[in-house]
C-alpha atoms as a PDB file:
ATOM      1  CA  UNK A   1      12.770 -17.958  -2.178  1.00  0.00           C
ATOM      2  CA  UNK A   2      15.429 -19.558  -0.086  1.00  0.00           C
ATOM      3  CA  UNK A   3      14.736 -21.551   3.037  1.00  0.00           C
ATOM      4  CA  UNK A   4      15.073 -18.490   5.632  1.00  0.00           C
ATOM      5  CA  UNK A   5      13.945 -15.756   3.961  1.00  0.00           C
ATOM      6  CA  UNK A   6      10.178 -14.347   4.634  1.00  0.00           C
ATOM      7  CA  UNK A   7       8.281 -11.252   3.108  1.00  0.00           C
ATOM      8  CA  UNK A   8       6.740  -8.424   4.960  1.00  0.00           C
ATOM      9  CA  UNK A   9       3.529  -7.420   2.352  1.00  0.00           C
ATOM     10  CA  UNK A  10       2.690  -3.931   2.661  1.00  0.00           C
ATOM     11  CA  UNK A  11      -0.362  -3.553   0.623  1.00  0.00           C
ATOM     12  CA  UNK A  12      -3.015  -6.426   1.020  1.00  0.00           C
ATOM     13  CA  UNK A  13      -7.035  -5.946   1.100  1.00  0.00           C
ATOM     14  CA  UNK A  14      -9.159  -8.961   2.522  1.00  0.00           C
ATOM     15  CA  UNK A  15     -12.140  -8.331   0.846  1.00  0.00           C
ATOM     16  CA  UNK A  16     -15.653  -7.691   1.365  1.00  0.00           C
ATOM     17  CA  UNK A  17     -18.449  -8.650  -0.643  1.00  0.00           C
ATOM     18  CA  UNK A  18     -18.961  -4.656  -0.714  1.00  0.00           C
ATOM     19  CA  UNK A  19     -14.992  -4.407  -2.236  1.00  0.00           C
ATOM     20  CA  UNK A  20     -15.305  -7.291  -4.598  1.00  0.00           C
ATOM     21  CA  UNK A  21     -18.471  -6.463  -6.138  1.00  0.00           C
ATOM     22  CA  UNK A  22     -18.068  -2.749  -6.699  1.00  0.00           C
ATOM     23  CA  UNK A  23     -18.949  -1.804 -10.219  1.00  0.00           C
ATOM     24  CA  UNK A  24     -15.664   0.396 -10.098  1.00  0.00           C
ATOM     25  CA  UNK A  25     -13.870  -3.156 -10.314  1.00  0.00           C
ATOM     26  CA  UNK A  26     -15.165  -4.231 -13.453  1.00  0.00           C
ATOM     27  CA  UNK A  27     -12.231  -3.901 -15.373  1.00  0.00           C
ATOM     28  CA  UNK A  28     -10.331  -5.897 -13.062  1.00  0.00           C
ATOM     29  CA  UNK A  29     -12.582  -8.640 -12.378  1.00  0.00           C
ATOM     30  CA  UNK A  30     -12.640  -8.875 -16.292  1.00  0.00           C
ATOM     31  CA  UNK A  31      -8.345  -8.904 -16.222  1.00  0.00           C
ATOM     32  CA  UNK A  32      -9.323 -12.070 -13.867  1.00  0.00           C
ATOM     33  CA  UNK A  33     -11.539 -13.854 -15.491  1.00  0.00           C
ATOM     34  CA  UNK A  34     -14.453 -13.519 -12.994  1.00  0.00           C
ATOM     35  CA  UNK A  35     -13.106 -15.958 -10.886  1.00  0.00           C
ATOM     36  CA  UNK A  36     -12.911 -13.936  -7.514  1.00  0.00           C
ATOM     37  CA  UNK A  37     -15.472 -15.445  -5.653  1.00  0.00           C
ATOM     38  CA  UNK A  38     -18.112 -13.304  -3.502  1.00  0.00           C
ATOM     39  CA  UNK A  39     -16.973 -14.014  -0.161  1.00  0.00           C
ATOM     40  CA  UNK A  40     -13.443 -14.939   1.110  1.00  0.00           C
ATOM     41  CA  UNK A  41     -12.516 -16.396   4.219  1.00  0.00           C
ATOM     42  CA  UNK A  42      -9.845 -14.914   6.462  1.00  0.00           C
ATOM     43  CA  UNK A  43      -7.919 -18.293   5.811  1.00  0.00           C
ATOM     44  CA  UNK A  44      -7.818 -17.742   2.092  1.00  0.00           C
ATOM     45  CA  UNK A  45      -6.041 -14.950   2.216  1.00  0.00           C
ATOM     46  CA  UNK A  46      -3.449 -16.582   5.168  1.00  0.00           C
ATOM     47  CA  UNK A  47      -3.103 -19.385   2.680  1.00  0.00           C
ATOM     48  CA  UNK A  48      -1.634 -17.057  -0.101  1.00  0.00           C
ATOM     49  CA  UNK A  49       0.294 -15.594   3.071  1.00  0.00           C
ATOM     50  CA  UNK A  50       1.924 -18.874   3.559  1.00  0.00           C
ATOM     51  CA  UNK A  51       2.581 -19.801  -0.130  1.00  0.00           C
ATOM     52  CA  UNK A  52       5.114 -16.922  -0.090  1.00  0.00           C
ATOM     53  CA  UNK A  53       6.863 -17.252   3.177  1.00  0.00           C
ATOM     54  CA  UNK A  54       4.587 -13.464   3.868  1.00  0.00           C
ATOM     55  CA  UNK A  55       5.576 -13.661   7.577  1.00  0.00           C
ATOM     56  CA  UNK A  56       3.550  -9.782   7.904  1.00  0.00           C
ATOM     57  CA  UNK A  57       0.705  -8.486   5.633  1.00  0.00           C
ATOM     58  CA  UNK A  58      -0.591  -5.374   6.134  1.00  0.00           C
ATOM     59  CA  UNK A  59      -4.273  -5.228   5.560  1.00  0.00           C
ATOM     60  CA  UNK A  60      -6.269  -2.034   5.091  1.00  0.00           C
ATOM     61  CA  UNK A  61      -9.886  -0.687   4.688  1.00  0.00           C
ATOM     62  CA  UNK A  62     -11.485   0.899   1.844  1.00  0.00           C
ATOM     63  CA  UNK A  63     -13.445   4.478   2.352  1.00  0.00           C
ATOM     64  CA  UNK A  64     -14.868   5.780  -0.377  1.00  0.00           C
ATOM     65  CA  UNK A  65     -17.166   8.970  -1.046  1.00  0.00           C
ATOM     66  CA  UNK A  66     -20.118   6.483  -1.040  1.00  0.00           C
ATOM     67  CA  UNK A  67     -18.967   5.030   2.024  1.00  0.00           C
ATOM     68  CA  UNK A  68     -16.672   1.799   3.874  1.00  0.00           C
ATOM     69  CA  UNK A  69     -16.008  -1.125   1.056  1.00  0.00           C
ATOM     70  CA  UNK A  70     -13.498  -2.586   3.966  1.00  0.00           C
ATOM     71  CA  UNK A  71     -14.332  -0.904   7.438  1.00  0.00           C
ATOM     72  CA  UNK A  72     -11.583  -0.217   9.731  1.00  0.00           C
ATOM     73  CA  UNK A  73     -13.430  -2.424  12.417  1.00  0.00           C
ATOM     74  CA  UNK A  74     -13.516  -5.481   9.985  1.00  0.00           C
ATOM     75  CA  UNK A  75      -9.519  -5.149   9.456  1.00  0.00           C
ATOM     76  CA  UNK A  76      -9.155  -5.189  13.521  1.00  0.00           C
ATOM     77  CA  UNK A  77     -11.557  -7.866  13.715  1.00  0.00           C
ATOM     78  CA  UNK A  78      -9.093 -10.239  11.260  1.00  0.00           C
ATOM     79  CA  UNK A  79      -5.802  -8.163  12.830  1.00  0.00           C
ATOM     80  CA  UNK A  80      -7.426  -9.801  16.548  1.00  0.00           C
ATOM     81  CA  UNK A  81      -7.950 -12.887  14.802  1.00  0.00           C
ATOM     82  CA  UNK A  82      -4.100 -13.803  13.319  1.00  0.00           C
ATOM     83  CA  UNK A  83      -2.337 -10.730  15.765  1.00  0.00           C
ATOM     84  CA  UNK A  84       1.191 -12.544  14.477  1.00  0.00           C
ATOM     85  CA  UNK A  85       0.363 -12.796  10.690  1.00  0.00           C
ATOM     86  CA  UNK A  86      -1.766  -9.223   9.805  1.00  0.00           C
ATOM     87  CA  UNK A  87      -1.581  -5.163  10.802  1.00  0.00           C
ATOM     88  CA  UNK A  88      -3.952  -2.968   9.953  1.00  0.00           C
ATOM     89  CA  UNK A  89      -4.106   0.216   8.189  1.00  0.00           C
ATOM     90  CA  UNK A  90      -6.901   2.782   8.303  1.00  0.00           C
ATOM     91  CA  UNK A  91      -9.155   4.328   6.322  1.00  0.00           C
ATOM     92  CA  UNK A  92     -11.546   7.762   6.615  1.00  0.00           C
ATOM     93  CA  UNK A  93     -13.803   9.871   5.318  1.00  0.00           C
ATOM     94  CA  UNK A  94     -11.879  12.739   3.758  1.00  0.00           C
ATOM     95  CA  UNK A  95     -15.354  14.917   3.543  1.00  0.00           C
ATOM     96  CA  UNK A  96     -15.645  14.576   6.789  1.00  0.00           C
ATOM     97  CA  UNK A  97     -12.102  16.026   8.114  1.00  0.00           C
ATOM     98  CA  UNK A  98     -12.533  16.307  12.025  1.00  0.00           C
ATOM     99  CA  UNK A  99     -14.271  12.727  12.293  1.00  0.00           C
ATOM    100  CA  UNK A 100     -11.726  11.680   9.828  1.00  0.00           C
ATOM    101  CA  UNK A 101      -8.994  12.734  12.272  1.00  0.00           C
ATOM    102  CA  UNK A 102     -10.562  11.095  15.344  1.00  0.00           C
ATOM    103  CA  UNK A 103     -11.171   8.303  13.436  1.00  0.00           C
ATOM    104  CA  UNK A 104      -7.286   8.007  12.779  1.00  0.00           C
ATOM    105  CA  UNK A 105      -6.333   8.471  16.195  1.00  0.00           C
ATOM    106  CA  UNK A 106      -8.810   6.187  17.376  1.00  0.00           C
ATOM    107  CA  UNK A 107      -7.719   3.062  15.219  1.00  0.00           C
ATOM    108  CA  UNK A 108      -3.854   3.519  15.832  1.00  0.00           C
ATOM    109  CA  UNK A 109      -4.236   4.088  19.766  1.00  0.00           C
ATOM    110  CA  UNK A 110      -7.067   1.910  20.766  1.00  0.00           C
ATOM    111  CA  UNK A 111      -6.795  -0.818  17.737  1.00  0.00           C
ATOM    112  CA  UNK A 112      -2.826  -1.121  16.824  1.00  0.00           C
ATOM    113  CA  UNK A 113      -3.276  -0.195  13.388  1.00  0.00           C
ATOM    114  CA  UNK A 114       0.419   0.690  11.675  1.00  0.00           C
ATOM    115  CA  UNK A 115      -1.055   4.035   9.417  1.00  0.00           C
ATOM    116  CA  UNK A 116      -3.159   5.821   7.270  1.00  0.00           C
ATOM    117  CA  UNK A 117      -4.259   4.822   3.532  1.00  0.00           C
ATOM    118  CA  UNK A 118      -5.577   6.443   0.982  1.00  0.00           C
ATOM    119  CA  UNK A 119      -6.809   5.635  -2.547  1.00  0.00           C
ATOM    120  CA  UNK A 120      -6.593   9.229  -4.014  1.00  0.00           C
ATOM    121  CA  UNK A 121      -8.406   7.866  -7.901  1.00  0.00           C
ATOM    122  CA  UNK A 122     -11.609   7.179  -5.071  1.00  0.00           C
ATOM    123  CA  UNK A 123     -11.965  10.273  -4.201  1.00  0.00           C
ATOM    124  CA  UNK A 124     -10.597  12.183  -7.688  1.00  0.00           C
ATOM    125  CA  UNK A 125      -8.795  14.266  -5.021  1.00  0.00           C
ATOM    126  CA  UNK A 126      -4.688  14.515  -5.079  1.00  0.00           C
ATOM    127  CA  UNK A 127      -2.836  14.596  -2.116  1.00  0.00           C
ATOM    128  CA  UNK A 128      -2.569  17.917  -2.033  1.00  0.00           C
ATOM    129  CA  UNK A 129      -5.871  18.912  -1.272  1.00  0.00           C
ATOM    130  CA  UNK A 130      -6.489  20.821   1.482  1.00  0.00           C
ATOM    131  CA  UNK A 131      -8.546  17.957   2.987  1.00  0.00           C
ATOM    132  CA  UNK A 132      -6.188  15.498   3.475  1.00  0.00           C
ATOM    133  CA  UNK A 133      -3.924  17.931   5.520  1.00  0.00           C
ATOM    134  CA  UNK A 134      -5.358  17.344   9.324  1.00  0.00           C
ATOM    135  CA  UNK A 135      -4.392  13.717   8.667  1.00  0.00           C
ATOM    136  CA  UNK A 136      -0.988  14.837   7.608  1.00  0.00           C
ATOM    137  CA  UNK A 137      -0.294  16.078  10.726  1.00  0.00           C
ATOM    138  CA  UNK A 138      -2.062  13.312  12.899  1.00  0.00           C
ATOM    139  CA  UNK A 139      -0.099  10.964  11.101  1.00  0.00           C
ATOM    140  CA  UNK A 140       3.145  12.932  12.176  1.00  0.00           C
ATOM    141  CA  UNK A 141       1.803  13.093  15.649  1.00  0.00           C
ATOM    142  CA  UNK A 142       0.742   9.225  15.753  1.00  0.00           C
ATOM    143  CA  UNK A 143       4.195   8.529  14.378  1.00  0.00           C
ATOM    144  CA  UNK A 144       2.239   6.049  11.561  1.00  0.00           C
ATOM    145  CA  UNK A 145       3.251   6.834   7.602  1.00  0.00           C
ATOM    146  CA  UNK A 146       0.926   8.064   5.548  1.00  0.00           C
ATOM    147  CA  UNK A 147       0.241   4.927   2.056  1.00  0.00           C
ATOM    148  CA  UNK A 148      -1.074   6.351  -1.259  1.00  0.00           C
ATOM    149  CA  UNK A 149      -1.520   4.899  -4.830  1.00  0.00           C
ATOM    150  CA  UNK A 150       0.352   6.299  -7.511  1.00  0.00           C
ATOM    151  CA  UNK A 151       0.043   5.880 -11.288  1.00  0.00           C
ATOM    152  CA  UNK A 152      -2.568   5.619 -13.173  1.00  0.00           C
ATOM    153  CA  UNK A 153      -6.010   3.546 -12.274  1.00  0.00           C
ATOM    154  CA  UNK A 154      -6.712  -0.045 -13.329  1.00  0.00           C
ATOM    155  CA  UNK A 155     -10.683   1.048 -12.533  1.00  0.00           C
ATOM    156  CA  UNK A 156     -12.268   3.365 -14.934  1.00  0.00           C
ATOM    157  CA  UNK A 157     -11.760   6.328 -13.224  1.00  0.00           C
ATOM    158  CA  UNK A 158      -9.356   9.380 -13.471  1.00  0.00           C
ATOM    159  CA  UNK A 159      -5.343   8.799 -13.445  1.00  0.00           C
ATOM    160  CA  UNK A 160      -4.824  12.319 -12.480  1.00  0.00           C
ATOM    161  CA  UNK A 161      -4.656  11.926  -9.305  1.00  0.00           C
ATOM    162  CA  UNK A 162      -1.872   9.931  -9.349  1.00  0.00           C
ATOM    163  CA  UNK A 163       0.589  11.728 -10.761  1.00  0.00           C
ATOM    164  CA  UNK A 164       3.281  12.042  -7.974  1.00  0.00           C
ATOM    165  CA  UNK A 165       4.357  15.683  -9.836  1.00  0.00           C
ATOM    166  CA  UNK A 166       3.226  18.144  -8.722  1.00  0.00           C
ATOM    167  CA  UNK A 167       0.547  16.911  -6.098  1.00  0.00           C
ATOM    168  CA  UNK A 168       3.442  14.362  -4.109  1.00  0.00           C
ATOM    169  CA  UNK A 169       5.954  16.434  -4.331  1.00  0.00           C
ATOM    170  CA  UNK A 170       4.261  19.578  -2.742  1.00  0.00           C
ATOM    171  CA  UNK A 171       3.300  17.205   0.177  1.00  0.00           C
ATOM    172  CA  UNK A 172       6.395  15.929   0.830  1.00  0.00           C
ATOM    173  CA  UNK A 173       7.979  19.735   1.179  1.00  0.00           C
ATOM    174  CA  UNK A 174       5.691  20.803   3.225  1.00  0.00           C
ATOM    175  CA  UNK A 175       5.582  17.688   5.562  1.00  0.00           C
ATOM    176  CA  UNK A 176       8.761  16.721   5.797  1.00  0.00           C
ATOM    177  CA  UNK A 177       8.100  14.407   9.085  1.00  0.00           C
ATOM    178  CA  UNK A 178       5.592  12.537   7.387  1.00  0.00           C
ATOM    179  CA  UNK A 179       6.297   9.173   6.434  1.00  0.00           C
ATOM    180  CA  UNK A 180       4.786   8.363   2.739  1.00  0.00           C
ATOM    181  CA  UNK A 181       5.003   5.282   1.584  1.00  0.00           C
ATOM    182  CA  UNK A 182       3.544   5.161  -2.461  1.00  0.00           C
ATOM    183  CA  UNK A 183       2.387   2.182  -4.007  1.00  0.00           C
ATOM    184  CA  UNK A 184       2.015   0.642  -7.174  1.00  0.00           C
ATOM    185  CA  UNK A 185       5.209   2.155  -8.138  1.00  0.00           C
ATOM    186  CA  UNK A 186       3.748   5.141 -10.169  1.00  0.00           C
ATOM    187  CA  UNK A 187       3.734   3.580 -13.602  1.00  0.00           C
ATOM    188  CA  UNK A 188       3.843   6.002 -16.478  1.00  0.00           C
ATOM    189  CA  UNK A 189       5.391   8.502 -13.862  1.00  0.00           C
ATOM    190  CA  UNK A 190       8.127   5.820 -11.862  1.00  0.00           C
ATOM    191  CA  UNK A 191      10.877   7.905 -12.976  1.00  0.00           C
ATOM    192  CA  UNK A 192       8.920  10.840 -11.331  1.00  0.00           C
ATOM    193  CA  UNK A 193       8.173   8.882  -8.453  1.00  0.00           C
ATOM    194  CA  UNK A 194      12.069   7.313  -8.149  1.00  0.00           C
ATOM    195  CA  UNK A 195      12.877  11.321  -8.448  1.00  0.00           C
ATOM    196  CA  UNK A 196      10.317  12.215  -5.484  1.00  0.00           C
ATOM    197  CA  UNK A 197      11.893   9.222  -3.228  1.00  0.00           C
ATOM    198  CA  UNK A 198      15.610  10.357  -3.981  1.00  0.00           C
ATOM    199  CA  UNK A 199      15.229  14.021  -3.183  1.00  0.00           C
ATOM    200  CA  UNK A 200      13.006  13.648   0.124  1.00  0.00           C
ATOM    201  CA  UNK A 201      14.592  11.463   3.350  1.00  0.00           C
ATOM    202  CA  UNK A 202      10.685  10.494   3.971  1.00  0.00           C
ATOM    203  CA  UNK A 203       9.188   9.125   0.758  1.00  0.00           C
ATOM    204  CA  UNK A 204       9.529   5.509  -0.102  1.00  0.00           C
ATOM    205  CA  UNK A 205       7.832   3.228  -3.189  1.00  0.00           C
ATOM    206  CA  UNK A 206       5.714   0.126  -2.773  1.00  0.00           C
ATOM    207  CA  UNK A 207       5.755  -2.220  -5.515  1.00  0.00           C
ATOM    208  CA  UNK A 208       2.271  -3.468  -5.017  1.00  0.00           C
ATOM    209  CA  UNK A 209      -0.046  -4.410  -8.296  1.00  0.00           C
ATOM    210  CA  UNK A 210       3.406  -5.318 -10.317  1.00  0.00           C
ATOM    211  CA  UNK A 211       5.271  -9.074 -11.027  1.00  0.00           C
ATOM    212  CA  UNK A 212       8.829  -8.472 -10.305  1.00  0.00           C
ATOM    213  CA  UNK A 213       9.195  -9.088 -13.741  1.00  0.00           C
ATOM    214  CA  UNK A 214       7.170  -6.134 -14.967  1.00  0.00           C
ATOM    215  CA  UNK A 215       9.294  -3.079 -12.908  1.00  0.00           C
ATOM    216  CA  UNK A 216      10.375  -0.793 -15.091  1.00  0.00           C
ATOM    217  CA  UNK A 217      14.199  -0.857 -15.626  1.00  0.00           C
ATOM    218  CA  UNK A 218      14.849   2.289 -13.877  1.00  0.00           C
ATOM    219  CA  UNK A 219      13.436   1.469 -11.099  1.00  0.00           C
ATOM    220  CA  UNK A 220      15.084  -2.448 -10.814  1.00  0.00           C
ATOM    221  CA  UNK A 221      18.335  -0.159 -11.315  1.00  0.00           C
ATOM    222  CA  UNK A 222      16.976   2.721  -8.361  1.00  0.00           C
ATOM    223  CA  UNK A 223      16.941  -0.795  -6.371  1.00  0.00           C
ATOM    224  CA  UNK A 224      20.297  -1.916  -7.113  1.00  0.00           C
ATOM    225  CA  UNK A 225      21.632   1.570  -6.200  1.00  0.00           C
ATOM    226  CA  UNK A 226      21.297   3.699  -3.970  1.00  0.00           C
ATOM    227  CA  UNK A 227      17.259   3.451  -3.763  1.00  0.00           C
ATOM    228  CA  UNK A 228      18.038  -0.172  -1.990  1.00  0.00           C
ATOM    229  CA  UNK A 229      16.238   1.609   1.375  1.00  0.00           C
ATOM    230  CA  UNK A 230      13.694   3.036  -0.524  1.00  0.00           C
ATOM    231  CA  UNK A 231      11.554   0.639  -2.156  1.00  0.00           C
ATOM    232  CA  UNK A 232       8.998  -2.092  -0.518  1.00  0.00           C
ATOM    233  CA  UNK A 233       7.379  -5.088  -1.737  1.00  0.00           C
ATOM    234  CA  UNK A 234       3.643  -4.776  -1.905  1.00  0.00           C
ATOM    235  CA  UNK A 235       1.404  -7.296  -3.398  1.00  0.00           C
ATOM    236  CA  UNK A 236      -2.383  -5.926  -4.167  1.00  0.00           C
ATOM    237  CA  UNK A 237      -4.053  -8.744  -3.117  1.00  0.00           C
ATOM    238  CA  UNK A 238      -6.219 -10.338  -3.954  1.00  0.00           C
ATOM    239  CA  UNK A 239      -5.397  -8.667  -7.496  1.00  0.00           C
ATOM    240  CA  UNK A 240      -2.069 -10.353  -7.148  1.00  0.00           C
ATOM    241  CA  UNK A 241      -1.030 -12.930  -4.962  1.00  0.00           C
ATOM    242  CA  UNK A 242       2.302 -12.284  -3.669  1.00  0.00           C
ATOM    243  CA  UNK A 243       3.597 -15.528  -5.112  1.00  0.00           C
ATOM    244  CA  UNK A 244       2.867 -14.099  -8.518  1.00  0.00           C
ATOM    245  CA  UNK A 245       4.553 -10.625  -7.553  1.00  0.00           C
ATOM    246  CA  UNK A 246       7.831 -12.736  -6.475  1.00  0.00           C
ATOM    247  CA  UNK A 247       7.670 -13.858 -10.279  1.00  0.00           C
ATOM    248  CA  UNK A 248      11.291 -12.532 -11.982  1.00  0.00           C
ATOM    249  CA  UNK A 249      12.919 -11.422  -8.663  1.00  0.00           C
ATOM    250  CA  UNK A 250      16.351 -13.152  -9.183  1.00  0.00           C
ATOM    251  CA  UNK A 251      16.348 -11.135 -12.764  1.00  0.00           C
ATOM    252  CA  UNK A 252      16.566  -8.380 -10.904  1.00  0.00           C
ATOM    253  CA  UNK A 253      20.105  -9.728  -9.614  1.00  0.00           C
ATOM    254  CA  UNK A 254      19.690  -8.242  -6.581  1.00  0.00           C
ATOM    255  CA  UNK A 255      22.397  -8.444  -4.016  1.00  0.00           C
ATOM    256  CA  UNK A 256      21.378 -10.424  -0.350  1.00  0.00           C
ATOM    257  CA  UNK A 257      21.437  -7.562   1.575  1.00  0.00           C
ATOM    258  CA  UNK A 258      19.068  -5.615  -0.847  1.00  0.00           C
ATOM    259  CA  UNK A 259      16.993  -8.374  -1.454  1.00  0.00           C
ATOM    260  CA  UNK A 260      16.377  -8.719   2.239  1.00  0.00           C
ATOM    261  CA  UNK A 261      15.669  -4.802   2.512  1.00  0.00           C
ATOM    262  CA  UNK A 262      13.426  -5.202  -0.236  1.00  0.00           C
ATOM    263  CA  UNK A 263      11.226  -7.722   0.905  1.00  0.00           C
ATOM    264  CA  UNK A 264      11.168  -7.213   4.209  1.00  0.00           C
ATOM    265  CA  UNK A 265      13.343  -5.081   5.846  1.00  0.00           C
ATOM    266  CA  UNK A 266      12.580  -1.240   4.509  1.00  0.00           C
ATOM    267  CA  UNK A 267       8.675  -2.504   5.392  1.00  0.00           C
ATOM    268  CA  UNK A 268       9.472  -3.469   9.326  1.00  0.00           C
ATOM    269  CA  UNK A 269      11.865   0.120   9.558  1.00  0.00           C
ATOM    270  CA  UNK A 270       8.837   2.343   8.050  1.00  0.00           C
ATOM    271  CA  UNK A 271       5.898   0.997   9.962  1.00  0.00           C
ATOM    272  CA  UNK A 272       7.800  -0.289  12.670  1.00  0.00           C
ATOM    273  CA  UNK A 273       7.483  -3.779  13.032  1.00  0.00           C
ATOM    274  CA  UNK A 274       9.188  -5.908  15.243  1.00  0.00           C
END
């Protein structure tokens, strides 16, 4: 990174005990070595911030069917801690689709969050289910973007979910004011997902959970062309650290003005950040 240049990280968690220790993250704690510890302070995850010139990360809860891993009051609690460094993104109940909506509305008007995720493998539910469509249209009315995963699942649990054709692509039609930003670039499906973000004004790709040295060529070559306002960086952390995901970005041979978009620019455009 040259002096100047800062990141904008779209997909960040600061953990919980609750997130970290989930038996659903076996697998991954196992791709670590078992080195995350149990409890991580807020300046931990700043550090790694600061290691990568990450001027923004956006940091969102966890709700699963079993409950909040990452509540949407502990992300405002950090957000009010470091306003200039984090943003928060929410997190609801999808069983529960009325107090899901309020729940939206309240943490973008009263707490300042910047949208709505959701980890569709959590809830073995695509984005086309008739649940998630109340927050579809709060989201439109909030004027926050909607964040998914895509791909398949590094926890043992279904990829189906994930696949961005049919389930994206149906949402995307039928919303087409709905910002939806998809992370983790959709890996076996990125050409699907690339397809998805070229046909509809709306849809954009997050690279979170992948080294810049790991994208698939078609989409480094979506990025060179004319997907250069369409893609994000995204980290995963604390997976990744967004130092590692930086790892083979001047291989990509990316122009300045792309490599700006990339990093940061596309991010502050889609959720609005000054």
């Amino acid at each position: 990174m040259g002096e100047g240049h800062y990141l904008v990280d779209v997909w960040m968690q600061h953990p919980t005990s609750r997130f970290i220790m989930h038996p659903m993250f076996d697998s991954l704690r196992r791709w670590m070595g078992d080195s995350m510890p149990g409890e991580i302070p807020i300046e931990f995850t700043l550090g790694t911030m600061d290691m990568a010139n990450v001027r923004t990360g956006l940091i969102c809860a966890w709700h699963g069917p079993q409950g909040a891993l990452i509540s949407n009051d502990e992300v405002a609690g950090w957000v009010r801690q470091h306003p200039k460094r984090l943003a928060g993104l929410a997190s609801v109940d999808l069983y529960r689709p009325m107090d899901a909506v309020r729940e939206l509305r309240r943490c973008v008007r009263d707490l300042g969050f910047r949208g709505l995720r959701i980890v569709p493998w959590l809830w073995n539910l695509p984005p086309n289910d008739r649940r998630y469509y109340p927050l579809f249209a709060e989201c439109v009315e909030l004027g926050v973007p909607f964040c998914l995963q895509v791909g398949h699942t590094g926890p043992l649990c279904p990829s189906e979910p994930g696949r961005p054709i049919p389930y994206l692509d149906e949402v995307a039609l039928e919303f087409p004011e709905l910002k939806i930003v998809a992370g983790h670039i959709g890996y076996p499906w990125t050409v699907e997902m690339i397809a998805l973000a070229s046909k509809y004004p709306n849809v954009y790709i997050d690279t979170s959970a992948y080294k810049a040295k790991r994208f698939p060529k078609e989409l480094a070559d979506y990025m060179r062309g004319h997907g250069r306002k369409k893609v994000l960086f995204g980290s995963n952390f604390p997976m990744l650290t967004a130092q590692m995901c930086l790892e083979g970005l001047k291989e990509l041979e990316l122009n300045d003005e792309t490599r700006d978009l990339f990093l940061h620019g596309n991010a502050e455009r889609v959720f609005g950040l000054s």
